[in-house]
Protein backbone atom coordinates (compact mmCIF):
# COMPACT_ATOMS: atom_id res chain seq x y z
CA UNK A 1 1.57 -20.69 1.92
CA UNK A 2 3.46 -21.34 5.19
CA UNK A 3 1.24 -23.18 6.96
CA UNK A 4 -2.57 -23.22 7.41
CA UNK A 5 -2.14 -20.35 10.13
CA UNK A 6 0.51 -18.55 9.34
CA UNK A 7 0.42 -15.17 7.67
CA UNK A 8 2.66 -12.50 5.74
CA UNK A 9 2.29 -9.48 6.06
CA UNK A 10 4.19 -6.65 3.70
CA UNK A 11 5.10 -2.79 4.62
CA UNK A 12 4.03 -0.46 1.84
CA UNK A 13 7.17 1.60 2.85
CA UNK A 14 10.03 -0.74 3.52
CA UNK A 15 11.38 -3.99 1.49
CA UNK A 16 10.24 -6.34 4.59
CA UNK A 17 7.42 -8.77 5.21
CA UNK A 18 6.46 -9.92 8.53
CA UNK A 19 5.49 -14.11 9.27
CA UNK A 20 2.84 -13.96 12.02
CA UNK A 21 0.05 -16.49 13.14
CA UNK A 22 -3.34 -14.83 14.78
CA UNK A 23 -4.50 -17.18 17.78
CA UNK A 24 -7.23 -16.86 20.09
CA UNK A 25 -5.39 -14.79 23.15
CA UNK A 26 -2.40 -13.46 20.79
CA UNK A 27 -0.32 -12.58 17.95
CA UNK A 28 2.65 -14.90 17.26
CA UNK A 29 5.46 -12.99 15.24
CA UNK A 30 7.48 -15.96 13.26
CA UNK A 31 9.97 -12.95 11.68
CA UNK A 32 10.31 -10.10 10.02
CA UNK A 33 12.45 -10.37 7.13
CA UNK A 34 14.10 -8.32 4.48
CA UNK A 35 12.79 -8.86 0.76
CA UNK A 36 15.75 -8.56 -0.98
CA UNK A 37 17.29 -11.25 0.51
CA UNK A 38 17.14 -15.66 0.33
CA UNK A 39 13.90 -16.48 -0.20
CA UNK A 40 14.92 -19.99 0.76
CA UNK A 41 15.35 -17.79 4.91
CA UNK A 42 11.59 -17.74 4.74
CA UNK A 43 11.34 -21.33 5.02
CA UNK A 44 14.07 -21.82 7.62
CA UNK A 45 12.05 -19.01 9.89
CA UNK A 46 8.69 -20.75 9.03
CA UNK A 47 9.84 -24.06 10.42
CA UNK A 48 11.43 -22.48 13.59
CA UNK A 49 8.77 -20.49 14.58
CA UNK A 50 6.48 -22.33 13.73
CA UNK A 51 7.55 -26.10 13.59
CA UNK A 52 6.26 -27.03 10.36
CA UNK A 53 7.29 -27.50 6.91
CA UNK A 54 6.02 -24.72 4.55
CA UNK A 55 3.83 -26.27 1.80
């Protein structure tokens, strides 16, 4: 889990999963990253997009 708002979504076509948070007047998209690559990118995009650690 990212964080307690923060969602990932994954395309049923394509190797990519997208970080988003739903708020109340929006959609905040954190990244959209390729699967195949550094997991450890996740984390880096989490915390600047989001600031917070993933847990």
């Amino acid at each position: 889990m990212f964080s307690a708002r923060a969602r990932r979504g994954l395309t049923d076509r394509f190797p990519f999963g997208v970080l988003y948070q739903v708020r109340t007047d929006c959609i905040l998209i954190g990244g959209i990253m390729h699967l195949k690559r550094d997991p450890q990118r996740w984390q880096e995009r989490t915390r600047a997009a989001f600031g917070k650690q993933p847990t």
